[in-house]
N, C-alpha and C. Protein backbone atom coordinates (compact mmCIF):
# COMPACT_ATOMS: atom_id res chain seq x y z
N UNK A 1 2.33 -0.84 -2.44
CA UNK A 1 2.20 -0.24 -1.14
C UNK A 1 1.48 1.09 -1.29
N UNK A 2 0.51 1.14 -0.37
CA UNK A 2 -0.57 2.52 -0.77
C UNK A 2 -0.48 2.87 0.77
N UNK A 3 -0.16 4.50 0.54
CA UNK A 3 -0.62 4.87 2.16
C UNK A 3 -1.96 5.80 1.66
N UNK A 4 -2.37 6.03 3.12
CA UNK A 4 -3.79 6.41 3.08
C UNK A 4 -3.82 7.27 3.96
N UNK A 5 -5.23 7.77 4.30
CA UNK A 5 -5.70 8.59 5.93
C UNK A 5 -6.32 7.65 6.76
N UNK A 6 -7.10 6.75 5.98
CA UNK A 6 -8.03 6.08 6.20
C UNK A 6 -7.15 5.18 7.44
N UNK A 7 -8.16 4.53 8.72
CA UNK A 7 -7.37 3.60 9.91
C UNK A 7 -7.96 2.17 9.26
N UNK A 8 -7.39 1.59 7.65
CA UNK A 8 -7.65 0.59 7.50
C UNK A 8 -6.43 -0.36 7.68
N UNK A 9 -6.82 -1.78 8.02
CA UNK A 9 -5.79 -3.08 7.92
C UNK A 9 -5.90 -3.52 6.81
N UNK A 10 -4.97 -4.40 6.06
CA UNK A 10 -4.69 -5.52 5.10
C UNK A 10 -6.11 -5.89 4.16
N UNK A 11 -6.82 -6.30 5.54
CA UNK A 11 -7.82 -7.05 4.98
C UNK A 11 -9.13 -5.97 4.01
N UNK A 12 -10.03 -6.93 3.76
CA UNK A 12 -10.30 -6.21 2.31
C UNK A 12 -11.73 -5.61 2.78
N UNK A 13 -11.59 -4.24 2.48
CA UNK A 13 -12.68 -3.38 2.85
C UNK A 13 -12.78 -2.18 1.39
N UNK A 14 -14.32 -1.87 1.80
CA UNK A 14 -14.63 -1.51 0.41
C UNK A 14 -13.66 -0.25 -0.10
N UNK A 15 -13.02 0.40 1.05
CA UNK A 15 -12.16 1.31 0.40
C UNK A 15 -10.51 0.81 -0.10
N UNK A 16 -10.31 -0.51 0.45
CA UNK A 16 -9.04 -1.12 -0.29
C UNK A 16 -9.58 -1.58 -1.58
N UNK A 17 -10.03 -2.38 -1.82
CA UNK A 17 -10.93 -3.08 -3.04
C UNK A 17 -10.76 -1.79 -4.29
N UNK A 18 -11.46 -0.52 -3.85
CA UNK A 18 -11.38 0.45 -4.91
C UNK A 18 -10.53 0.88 -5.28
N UNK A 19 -9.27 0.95 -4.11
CA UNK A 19 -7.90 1.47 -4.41
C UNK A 19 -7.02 -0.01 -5.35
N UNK A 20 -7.61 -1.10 -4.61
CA UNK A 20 -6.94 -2.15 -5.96
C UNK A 20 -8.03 -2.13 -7.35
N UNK A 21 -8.68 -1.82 -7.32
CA UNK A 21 -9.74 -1.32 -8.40
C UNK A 21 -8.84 -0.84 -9.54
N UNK A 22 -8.73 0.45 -9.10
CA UNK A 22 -8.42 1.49 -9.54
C UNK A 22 -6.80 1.69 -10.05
N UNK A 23 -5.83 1.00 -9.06
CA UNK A 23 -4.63 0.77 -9.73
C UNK A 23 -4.11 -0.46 -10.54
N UNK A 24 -4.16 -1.74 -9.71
CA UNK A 24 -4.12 -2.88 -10.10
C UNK A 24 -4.87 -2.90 -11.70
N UNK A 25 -6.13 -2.30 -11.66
CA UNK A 25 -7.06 -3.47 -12.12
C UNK A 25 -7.04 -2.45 -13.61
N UNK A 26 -7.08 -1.15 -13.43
CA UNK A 26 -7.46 -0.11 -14.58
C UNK A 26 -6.05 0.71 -14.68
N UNK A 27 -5.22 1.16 -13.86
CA UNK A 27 -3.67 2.06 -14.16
C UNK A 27 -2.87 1.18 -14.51
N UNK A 28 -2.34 0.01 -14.12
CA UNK A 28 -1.03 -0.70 -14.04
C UNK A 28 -1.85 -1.58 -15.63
N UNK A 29 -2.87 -2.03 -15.32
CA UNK A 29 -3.37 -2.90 -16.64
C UNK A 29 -3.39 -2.66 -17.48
N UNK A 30 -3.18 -2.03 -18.38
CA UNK A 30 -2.41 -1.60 -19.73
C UNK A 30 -0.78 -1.47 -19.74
N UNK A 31 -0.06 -1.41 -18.44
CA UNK A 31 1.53 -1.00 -19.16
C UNK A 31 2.30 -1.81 -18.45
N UNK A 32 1.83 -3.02 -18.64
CA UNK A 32 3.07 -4.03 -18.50
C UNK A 32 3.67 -4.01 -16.71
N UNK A 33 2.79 -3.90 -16.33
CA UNK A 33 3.57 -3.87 -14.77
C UNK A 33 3.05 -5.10 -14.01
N UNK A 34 3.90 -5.75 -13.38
CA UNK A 34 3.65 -6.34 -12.81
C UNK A 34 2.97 -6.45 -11.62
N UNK A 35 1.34 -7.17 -11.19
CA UNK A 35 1.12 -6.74 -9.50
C UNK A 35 1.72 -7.85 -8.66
N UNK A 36 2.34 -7.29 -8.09
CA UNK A 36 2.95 -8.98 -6.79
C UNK A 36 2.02 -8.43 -5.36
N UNK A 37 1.00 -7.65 -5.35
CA UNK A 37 0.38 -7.45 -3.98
C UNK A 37 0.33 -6.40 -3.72
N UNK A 38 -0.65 -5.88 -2.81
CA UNK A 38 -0.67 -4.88 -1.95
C UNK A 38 -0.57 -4.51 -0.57
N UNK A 39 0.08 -3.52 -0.19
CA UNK A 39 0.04 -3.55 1.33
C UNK A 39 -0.39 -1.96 1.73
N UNK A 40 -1.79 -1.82 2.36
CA UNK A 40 -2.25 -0.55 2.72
C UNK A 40 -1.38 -0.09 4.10
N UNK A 41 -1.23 1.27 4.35
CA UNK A 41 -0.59 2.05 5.67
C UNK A 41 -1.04 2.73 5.49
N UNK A 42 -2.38 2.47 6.91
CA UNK A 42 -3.31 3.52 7.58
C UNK A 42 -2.71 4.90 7.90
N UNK A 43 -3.61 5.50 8.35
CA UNK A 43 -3.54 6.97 9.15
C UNK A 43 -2.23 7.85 8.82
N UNK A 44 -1.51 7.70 7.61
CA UNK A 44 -0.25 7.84 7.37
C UNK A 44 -0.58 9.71 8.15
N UNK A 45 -1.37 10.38 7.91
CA UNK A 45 -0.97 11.75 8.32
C UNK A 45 -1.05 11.70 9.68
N UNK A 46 -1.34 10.87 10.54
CA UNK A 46 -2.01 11.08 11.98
C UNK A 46 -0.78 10.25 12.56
N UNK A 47 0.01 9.61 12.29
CA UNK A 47 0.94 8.79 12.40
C UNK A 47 2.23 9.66 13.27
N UNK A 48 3.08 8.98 14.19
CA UNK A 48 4.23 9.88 15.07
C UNK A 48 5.33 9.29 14.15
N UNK A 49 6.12 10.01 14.68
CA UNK A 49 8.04 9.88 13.46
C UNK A 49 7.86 8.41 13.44
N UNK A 50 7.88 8.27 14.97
CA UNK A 50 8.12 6.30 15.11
C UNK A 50 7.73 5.68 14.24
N UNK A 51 6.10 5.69 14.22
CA UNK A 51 5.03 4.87 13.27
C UNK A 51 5.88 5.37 12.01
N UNK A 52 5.62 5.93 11.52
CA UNK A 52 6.43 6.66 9.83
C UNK A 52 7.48 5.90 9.86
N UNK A 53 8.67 6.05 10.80
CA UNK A 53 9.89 5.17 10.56
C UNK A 53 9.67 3.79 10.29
N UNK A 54 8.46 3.07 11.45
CA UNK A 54 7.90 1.61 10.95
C UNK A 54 8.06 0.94 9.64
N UNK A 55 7.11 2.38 9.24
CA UNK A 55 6.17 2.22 7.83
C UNK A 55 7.67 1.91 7.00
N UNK A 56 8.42 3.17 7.13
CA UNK A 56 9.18 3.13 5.71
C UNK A 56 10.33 2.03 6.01
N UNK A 57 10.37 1.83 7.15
CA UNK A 57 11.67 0.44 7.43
C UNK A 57 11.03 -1.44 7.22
N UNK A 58 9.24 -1.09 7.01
CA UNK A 58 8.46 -2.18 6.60
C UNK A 58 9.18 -2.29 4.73
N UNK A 59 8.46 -1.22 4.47
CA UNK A 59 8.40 -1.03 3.24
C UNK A 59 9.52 -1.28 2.03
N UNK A 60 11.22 -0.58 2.93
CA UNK A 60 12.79 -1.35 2.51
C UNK A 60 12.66 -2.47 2.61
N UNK A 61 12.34 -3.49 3.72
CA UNK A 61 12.47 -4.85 3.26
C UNK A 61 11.87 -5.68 2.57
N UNK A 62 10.45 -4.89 2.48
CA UNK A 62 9.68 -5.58 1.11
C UNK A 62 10.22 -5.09 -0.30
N UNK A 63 10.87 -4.32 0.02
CA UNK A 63 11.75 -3.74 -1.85
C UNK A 63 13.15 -4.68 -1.73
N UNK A 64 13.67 -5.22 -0.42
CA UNK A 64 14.89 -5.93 -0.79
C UNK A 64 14.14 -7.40 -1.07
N UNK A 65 13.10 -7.86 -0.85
CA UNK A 65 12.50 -8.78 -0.92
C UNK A 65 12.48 -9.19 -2.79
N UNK A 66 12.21 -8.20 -3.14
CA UNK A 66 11.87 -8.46 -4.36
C UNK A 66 12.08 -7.93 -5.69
N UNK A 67 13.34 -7.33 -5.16
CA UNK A 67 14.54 -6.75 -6.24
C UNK A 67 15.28 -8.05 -6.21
């Protein structure tokens, strides 16, 4: 899960691609970590409490998901 500034969705644009580039492909790839996916959250600074609460009440059930 990557938040950003950027107002991107899911789908794959050249600034997600670099951010899975860059972690997936070159940080996590040497130390044994597992990738099960990514999920980008846009505009995180431009975002109201609500949206933020969204985000982080998205984000708990994808960690109970897969603990």
């Amino acid at each position: 899960m990557t938040p950003t500034g950027q107002p991107q969705a899911n789908e794959d644009t050249e600034l997600t691609k670099a951010i899975k580039l860059l972690t997936s492909g070159w940080i996590f790839n040497g130390t044994d970590v597992q990738i099960i996916g990514h999920r980008f959250y846009g505009r995180v600074p431009y975002l109201t409490k609500n949206e933020l609460e969204n985000y982080l009440e998205q984000t708990h059930i994808r960690l109970k998901e897969i603990i």
